[in-house]
Structure formats: structure tokens, C-alpha cells
C-alpha atoms as a PDB file:
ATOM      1  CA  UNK A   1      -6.154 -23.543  24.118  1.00  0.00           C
ATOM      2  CA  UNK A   2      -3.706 -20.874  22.808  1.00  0.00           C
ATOM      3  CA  UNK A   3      -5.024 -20.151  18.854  1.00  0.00           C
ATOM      4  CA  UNK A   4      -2.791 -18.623  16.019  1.00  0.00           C
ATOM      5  CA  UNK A   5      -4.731 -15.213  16.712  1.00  0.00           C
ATOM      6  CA  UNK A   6      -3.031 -15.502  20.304  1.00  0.00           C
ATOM      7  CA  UNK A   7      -0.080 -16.133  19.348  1.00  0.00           C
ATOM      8  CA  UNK A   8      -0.382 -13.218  15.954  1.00  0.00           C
ATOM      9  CA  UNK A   9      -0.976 -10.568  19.152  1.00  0.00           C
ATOM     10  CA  UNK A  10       1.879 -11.509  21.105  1.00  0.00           C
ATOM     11  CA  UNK A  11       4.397 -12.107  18.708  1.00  0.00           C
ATOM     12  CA  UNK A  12       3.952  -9.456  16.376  1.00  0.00           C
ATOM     13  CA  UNK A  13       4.991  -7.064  18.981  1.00  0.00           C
ATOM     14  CA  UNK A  14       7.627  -9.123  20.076  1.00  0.00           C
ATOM     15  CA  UNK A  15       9.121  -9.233  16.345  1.00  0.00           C
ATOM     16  CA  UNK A  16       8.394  -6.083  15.234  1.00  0.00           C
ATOM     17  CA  UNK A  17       7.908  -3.726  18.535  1.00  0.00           C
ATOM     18  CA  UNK A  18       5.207  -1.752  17.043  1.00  0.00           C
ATOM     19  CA  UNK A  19       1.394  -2.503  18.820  1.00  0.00           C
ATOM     20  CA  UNK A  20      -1.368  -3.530  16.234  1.00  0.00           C
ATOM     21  CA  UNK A  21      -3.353  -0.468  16.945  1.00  0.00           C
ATOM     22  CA  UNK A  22      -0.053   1.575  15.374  1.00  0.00           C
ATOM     23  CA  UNK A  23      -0.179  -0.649  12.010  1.00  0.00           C
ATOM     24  CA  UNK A  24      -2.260   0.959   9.041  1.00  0.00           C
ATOM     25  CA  UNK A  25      -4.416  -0.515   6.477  1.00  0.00           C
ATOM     26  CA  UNK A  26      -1.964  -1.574   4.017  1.00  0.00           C
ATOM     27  CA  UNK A  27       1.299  -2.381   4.900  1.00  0.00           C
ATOM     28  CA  UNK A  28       4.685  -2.025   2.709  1.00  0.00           C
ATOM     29  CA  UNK A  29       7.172  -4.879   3.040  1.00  0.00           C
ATOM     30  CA  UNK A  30      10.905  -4.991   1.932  1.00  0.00           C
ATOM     31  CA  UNK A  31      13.937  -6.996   3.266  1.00  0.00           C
ATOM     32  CA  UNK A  32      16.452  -4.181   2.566  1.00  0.00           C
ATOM     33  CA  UNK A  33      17.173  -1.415   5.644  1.00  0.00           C
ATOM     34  CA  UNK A  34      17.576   1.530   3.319  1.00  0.00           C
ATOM     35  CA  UNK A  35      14.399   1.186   1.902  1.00  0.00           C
ATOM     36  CA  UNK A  36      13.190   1.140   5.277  1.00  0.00           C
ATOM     37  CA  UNK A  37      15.311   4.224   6.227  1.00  0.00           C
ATOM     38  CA  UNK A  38      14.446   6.089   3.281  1.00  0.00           C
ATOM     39  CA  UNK A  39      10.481   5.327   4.260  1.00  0.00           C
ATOM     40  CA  UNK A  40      11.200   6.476   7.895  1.00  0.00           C
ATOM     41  CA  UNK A  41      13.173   9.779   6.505  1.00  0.00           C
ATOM     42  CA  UNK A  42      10.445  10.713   4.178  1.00  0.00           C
ATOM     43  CA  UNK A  43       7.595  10.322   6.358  1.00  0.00           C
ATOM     44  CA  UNK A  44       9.654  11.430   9.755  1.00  0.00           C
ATOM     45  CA  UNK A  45       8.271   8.316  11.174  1.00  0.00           C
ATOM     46  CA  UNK A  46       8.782   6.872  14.663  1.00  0.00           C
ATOM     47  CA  UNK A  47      10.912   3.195  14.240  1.00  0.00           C
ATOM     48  CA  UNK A  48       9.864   0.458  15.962  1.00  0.00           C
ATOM     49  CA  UNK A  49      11.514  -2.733  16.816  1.00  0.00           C
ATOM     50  CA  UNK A  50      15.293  -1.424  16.907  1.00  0.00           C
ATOM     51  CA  UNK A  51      17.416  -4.390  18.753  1.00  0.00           C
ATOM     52  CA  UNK A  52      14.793  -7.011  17.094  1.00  0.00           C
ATOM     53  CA  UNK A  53      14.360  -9.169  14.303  1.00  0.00           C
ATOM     54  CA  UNK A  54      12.247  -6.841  12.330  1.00  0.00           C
ATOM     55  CA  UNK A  55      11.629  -2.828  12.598  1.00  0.00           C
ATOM     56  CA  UNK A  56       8.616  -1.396  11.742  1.00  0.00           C
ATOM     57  CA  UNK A  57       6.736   2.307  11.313  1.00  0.00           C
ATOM     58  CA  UNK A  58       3.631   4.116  10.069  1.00  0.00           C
ATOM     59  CA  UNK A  59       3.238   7.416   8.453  1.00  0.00           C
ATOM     60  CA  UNK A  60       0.437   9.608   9.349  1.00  0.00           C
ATOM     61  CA  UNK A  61      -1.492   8.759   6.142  1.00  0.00           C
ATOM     62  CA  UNK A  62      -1.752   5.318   8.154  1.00  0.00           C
ATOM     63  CA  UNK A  63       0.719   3.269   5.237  1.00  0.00           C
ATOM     64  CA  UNK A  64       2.780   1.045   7.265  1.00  0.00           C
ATOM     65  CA  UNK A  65       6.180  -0.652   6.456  1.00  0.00           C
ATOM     66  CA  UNK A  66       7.996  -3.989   7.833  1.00  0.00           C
ATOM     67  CA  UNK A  67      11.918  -4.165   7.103  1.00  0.00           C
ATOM     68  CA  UNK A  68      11.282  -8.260   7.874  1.00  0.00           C
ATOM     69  CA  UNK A  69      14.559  -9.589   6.903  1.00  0.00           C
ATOM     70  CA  UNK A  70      15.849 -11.865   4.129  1.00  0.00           C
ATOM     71  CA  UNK A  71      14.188 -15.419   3.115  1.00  0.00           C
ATOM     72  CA  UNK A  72      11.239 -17.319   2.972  1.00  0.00           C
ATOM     73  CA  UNK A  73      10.881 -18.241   6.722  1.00  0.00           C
ATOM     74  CA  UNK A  74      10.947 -14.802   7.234  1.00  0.00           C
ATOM     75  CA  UNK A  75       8.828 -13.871   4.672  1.00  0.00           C
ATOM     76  CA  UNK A  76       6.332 -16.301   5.918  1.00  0.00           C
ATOM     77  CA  UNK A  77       6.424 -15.422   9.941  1.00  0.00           C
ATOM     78  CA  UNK A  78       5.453 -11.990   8.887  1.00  0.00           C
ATOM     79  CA  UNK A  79       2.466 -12.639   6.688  1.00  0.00           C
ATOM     80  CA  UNK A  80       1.660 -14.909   9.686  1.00  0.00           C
ATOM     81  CA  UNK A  81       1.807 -12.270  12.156  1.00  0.00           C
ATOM     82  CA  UNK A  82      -0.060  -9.265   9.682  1.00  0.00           C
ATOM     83  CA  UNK A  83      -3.629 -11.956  10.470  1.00  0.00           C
ATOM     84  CA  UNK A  84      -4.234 -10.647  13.827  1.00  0.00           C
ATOM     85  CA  UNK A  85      -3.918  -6.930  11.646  1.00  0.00           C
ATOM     86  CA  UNK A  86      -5.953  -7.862   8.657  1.00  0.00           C
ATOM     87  CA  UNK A  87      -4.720  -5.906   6.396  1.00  0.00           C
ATOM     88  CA  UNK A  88      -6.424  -4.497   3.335  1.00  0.00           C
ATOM     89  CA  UNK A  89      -3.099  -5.180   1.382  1.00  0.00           C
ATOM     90  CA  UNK A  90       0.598  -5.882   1.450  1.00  0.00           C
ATOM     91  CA  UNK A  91       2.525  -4.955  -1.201  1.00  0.00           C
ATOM     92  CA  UNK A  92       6.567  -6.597  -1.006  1.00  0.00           C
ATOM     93  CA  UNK A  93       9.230  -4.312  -2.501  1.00  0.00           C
ATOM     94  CA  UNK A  94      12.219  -6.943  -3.216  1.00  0.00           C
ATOM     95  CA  UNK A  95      14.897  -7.253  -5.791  1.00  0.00           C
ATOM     96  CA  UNK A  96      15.303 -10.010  -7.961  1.00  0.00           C
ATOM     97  CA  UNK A  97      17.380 -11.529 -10.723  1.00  0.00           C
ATOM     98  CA  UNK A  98      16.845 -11.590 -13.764  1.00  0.00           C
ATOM     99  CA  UNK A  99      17.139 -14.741 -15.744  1.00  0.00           C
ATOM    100  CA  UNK A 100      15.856 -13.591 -19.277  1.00  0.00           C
ATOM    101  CA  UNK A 101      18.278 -12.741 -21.936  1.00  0.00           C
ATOM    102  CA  UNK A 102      16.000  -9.595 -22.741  1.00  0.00           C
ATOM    103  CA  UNK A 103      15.822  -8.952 -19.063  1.00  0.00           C
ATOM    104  CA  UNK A 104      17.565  -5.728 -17.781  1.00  0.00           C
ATOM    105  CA  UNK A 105      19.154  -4.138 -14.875  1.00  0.00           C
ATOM    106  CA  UNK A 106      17.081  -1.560 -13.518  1.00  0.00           C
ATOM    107  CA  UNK A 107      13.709  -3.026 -14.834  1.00  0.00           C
ATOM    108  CA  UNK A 108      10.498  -3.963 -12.948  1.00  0.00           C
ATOM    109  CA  UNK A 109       8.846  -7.260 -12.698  1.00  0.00           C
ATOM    110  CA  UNK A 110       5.079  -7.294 -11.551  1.00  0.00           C
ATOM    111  CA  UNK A 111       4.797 -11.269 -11.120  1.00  0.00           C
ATOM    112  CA  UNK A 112       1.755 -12.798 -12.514  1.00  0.00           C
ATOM    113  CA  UNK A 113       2.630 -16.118 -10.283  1.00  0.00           C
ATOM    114  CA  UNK A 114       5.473 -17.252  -8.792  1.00  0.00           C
ATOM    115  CA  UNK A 115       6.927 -20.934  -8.551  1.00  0.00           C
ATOM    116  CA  UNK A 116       7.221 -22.685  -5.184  1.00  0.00           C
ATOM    117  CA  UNK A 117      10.966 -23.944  -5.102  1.00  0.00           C
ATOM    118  CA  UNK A 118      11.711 -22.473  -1.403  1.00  0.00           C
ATOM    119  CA  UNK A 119       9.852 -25.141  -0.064  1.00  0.00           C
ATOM    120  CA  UNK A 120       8.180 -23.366   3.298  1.00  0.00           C
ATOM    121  CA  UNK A 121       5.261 -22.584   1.537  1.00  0.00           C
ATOM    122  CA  UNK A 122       4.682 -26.224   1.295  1.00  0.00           C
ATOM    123  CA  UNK A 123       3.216 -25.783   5.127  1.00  0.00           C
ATOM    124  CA  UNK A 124       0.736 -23.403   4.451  1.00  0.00           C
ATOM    125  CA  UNK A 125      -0.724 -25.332   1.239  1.00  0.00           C
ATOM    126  CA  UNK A 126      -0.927 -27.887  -1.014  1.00  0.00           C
ATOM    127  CA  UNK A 127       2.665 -27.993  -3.171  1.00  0.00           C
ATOM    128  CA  UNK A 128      -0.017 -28.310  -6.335  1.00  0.00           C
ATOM    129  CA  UNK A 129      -1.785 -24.891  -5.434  1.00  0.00           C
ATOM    130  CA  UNK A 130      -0.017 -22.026  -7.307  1.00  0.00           C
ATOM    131  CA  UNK A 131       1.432 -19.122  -5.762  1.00  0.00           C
ATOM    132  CA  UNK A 132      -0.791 -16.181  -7.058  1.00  0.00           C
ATOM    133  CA  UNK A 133      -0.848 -11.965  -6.485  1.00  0.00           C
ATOM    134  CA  UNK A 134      -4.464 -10.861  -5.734  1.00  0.00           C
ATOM    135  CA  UNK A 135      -5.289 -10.072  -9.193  1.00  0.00           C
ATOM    136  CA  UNK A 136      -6.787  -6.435  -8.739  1.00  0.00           C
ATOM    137  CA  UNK A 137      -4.191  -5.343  -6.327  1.00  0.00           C
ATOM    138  CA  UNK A 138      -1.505  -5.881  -9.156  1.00  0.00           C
ATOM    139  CA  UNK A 139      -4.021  -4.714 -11.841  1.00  0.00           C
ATOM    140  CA  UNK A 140      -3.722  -1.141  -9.465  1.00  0.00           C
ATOM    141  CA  UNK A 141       0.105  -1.164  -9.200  1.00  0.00           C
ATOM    142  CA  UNK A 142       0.224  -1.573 -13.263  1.00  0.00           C
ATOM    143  CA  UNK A 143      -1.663   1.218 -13.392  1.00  0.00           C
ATOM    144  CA  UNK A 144       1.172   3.178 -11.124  1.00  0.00           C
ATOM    145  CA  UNK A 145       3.691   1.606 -13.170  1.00  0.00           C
ATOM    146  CA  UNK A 146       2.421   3.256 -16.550  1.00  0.00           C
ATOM    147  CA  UNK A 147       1.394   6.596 -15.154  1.00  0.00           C
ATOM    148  CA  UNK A 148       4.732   7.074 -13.967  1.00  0.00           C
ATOM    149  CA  UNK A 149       6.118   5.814 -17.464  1.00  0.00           C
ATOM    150  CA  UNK A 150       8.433   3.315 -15.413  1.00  0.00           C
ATOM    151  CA  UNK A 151       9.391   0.374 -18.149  1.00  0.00           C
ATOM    152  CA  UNK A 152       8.566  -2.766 -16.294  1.00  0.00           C
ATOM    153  CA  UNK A 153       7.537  -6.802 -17.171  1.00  0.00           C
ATOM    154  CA  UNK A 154       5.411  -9.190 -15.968  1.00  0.00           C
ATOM    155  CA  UNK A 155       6.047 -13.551 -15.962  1.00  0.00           C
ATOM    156  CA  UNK A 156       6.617 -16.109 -13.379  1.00  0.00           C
ATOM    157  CA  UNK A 157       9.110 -16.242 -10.577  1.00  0.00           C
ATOM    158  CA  UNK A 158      10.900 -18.700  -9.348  1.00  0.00           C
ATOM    159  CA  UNK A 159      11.622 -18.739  -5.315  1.00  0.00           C
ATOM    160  CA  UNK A 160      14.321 -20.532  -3.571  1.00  0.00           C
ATOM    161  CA  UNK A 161      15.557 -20.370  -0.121  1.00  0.00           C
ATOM    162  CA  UNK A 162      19.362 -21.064  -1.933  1.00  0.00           C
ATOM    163  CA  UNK A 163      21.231 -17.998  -2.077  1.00  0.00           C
ATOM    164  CA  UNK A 164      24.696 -19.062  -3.109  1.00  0.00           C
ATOM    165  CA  UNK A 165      23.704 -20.898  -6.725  1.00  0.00           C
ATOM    166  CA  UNK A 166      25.309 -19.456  -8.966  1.00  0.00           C
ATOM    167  CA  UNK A 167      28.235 -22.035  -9.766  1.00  0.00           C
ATOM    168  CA  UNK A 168      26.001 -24.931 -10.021  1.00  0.00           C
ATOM    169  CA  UNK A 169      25.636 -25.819 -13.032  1.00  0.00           C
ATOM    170  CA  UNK A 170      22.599 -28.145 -12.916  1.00  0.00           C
ATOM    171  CA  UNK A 171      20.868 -26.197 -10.704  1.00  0.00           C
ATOM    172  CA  UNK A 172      20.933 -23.006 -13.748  1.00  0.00           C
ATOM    173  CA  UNK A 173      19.741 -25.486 -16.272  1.00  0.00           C
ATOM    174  CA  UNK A 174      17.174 -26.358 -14.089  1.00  0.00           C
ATOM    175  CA  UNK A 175      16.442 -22.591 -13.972  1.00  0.00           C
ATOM    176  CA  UNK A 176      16.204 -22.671 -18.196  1.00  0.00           C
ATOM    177  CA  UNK A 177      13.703 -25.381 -18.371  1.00  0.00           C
ATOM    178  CA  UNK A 178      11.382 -23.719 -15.888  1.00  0.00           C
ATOM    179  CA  UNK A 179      11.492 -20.409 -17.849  1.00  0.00           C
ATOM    180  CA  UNK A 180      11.020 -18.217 -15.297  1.00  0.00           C
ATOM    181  CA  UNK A 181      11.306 -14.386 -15.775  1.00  0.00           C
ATOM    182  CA  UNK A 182      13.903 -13.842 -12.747  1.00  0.00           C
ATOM    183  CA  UNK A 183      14.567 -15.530  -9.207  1.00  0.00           C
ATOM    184  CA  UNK A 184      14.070 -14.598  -5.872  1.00  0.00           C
ATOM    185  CA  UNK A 185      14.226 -16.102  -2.432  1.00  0.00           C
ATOM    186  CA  UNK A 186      10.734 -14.344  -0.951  1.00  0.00           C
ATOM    187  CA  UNK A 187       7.809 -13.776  -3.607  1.00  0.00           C
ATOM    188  CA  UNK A 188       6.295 -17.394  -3.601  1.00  0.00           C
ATOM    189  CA  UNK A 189       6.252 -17.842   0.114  1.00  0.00           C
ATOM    190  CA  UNK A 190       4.303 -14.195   0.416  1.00  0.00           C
ATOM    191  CA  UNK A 191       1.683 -15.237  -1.970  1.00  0.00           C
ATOM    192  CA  UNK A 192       1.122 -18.645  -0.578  1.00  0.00           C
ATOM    193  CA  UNK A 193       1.135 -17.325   3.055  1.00  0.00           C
ATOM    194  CA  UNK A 194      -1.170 -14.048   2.403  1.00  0.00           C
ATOM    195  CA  UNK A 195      -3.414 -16.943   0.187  1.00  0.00           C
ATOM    196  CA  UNK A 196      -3.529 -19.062   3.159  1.00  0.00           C
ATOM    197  CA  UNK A 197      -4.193 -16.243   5.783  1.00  0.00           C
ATOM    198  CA  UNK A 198      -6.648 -14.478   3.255  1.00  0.00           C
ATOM    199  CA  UNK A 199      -4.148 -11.398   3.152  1.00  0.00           C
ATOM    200  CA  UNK A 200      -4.621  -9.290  -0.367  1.00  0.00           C
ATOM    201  CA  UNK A 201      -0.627  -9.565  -1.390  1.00  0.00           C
ATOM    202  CA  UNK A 202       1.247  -8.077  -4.338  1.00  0.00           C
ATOM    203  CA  UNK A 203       5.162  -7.399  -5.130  1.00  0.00           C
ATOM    204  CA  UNK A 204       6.979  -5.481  -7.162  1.00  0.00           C
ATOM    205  CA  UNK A 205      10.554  -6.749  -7.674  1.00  0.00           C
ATOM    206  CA  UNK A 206      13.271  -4.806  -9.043  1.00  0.00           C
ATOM    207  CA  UNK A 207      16.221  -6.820 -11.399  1.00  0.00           C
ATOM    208  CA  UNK A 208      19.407  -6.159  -9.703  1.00  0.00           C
ATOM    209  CA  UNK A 209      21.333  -8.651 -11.244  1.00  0.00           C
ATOM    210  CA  UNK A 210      21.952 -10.884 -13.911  1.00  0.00           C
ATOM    211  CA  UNK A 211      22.829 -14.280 -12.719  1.00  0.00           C
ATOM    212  CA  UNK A 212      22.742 -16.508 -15.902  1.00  0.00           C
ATOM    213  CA  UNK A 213      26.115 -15.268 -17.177  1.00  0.00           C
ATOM    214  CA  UNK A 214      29.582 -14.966 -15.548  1.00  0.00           C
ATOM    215  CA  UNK A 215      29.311 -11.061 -15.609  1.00  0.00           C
ATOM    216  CA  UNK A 216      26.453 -10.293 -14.201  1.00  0.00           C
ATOM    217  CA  UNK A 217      26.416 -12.055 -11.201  1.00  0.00           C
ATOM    218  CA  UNK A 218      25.429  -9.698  -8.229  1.00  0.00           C
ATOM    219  CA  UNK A 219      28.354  -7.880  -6.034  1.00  0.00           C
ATOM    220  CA  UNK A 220      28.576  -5.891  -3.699  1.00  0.00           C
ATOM    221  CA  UNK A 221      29.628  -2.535  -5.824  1.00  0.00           C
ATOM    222  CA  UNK A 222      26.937  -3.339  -8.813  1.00  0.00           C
ATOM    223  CA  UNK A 223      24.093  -3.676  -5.739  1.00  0.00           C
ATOM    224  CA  UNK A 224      25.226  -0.206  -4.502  1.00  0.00           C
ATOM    225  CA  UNK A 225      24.797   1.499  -8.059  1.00  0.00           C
ATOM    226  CA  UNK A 226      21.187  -0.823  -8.413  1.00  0.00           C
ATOM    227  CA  UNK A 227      20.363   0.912  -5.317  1.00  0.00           C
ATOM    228  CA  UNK A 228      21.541   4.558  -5.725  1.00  0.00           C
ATOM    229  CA  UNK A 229      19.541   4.611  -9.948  1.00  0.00           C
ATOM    230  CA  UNK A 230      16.537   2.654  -8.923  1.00  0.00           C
ATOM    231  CA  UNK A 231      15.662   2.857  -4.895  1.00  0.00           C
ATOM    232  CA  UNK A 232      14.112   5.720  -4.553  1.00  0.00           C
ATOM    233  CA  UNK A 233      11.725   5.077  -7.392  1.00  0.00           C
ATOM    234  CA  UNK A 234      10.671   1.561  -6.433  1.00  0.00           C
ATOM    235  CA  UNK A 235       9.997   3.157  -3.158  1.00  0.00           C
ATOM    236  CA  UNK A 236       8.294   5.503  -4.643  1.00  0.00           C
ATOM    237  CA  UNK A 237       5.941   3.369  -6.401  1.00  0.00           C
ATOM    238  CA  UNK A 238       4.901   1.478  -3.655  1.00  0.00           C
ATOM    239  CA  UNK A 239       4.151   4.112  -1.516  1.00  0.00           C
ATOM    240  CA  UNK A 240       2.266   5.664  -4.292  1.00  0.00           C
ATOM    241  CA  UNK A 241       0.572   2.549  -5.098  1.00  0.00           C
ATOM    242  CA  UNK A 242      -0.661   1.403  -1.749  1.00  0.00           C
ATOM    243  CA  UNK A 243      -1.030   5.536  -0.469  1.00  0.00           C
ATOM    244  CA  UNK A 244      -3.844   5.755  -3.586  1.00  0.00           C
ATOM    245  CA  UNK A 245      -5.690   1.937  -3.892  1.00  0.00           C
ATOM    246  CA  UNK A 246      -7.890   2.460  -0.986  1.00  0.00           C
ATOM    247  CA  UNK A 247      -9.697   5.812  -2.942  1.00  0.00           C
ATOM    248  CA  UNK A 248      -9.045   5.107  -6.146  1.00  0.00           C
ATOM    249  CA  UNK A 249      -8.859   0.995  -7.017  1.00  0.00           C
ATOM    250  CA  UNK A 250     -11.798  -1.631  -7.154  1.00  0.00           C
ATOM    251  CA  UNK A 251     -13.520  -4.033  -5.054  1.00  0.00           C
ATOM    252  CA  UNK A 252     -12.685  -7.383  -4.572  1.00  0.00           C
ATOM    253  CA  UNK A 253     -14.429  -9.909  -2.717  1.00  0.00           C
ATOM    254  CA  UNK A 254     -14.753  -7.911   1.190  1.00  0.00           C
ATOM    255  CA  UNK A 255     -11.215  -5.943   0.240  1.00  0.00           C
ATOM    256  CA  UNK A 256     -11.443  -1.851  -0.582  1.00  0.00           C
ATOM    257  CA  UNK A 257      -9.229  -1.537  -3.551  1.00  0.00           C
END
């Protein structure tokens, strides 16, 4: 009978074109190529997985990093495929909006859960179980956050695999009465998915846009200025953060933090 673990070894390969023995401990993700590019450029890393749906590399302090693509379903196939790795942690890098009138452009958002309205998750576990960070991971990457003397927030996301929204009407005062922090299409789906696959998971999201009002929904030119002010220090972070848990952070349960 061909198990998940089977399937894990083959596929992740196949998705990502980098072997399991090449993956390190903890493993970066993002959705955006420059991030990835910038990683790769810093590090002078080998790419893997050019022509495919994902690329991946590792730096020679062993910190890997998975450009996986945008969207739950993607979000989800790689936190499926990272089991047959078992890694210590995974730590998503993402953007988000922000849906707070005291939110900001350019601020960070460490989510303290995340609400389940992309609806894959719902095949990993029970729509009632919440969609949680491993406590101690984010607890580390706080830590980061304030050492560096980045501003950044903490509440509840709210995940949907709808990506054109913003002119509907009900759908935004659906948004209110949930008062979530921001919105994003990945976050839930990670936690749920590392929950169910016992995969330590965190994610720092940066607020690229503000989607509530008329004028700050996201183009093309105001995503280009997001990333140019605030890429390289969200990258930062997260290399910083995941480059320094395994010496510096606590135990939980059999995870090194």
C-alpha cells in the first residue's frame, strides 16, 4: 500500500527539485519570487526546481526556503510534502491586508490565530479546531521583532482562497463583524496543515495594503513601493529568526527552539 510518507518522498522532489537530504532544519516559506531571489543572492545558493511548480534552496548554515506559490492549496501541498523532512520549524513570510483602521502600510502582523474561511483546511481537521502558530516559535520571532525595534501587531487573521473581493460589499461587512486584524489567502491553511502533520509553524505577514477603503486597495505600483521599503527587512527577520531559534529559543514538546 503506497502511504503519505511515499508519496511526501516522491513528490517533494517532483514539486520542488531539491532531494530531502539538501533541505535544512527549518525551512523559510514565501509565495513571492523576489523574496526568494533576494534569499538565493544573499546566501549564493544553488536553485532548485526552475521549470516547476515550486523552487527551492539551502544556505550553508542549513536554513532552507520554498517560493511555493500563491493560495491555500498550495500552501497546504507544501506543508504536506515538508512531513517526510520533519522539520524543526517553518516560518511563512507573506503579505497581508490590513483591515484595521489603525492598521498601517509597512507594519508587521505576528498572528496569534488565524480564521479558517479558505476552506481546504477543512480536510486536514475539524472546521471547529482553530488555526494556531506554535506558541514558542512566535514567542522567538517577537523577540526578533523588538530587538530589531521593527513596529509590528499581533490579532487574528482571516484566510480566504477569494482574491478578487474587494467590490463586494457583503462580503467586507462580513469582514467587520469578524474583526479580524488583516486578510490573507495562506496563514490558516499553514497552521492547520503543520497542526495536522505535527510541523512547528509560524508567519510573519507584512500589511501591503489597505483593502477596506476605496484608496487603498492594492495595485500594482503601491505593491512595488511595499516591496522596495519593507522586503528586505521582512526577509531579514526571518532569516534572523529561524538562523538563531535552534541555539538560542526554548523547548517545546520534542522541538529544539
Amino acid at each position: 500500500m503506497v502511504t503519505k510518507l511515499d508519496l511526501a518522498r516522491e513528490w517533494l522532489h517532483r514539486y520542488t527539485g531539491m532531494d530531502i537530504d539538501k533541505y535544512g532544519d527549518y525551512v523559510l516559506l514565501t509565495n513571492f519570487e523576489n523574496y526568494f531571489i533576494r534569499f538565493v543572492t544573499s546566501f549564493d545558493c544553488d536553485v532548485f526546481g526552475a521549470g516547476r511548480p515550486m523552487q527551492a534552496a539551502t544556505n550553508s548554515d542549513g536554513l532552507s526556503m520554498v517560493n511555493f506559490g500563491i493560495g491555500s492549496p498550495n500552501a497546504a501541498t507544501i506543508m504536506d510534502l515538508l512531513t517526510i523532512r520533519e522539520p524543526k520549524g517553518v516560518l511563512f513570510l507573506g503579505k497581508c491586508g490590513g483591515l484595521k483602521r489603525s492598521t498601517e502600510i509597512g507594519q508587521f502582523i505576528l498572528p496569534i490565530a488565524a480564521i479558517r474561511g479558505e476552506g481546504t483546511s477543512d480536510d486536514y481537521l475539524h472546521p471547529m479546531v482553530p488555526a494556531l502558530p506554535s506558541f514558542k516559535l512566535h514567542k522567538f520571532v517577537s523577540e526578533k521583532l523588538v530587538e530589531r525595534g521593527v513596529e509590528y501587531r499581533t490579532g487574528v487573521v482571516y484566510t480566504t482562497n477569494r482574491r478578487l473581493w474587494e467590490h463586494d460589499d457583503e462580503f467586507r461587512d462580513q469582514l467587520r463583524k469578524m474583526t479580524a486584524i488583516a486578510i490573507d489567502m495562506e496563514t490558516a491553511t499553514i497552521f492547520v496543515a503543520g497542526h495536522r502533520n505535527q510541523i512547528a509553524r509560524g508567519a510573519l505577514l507584512l500589511v501591503s495594503d489597505l483593502p477596506m477603503t476605496p484608496e487603498g486597495v492594492k495595485t500594482e505600483e503601491s505593491d512595488r513601493q511595499v516591496t522596495r521599503e519593507w522586503a528586505d527587512v521582512h526577509l531579514e527577520l526571518g532569516i534572523t529568526s529561524l538562523s538563531e531559534i535552534g541555539q538560542k529559543g526554548e523547548t517545546i514538546k520534542h522541538y529544539q527552539y
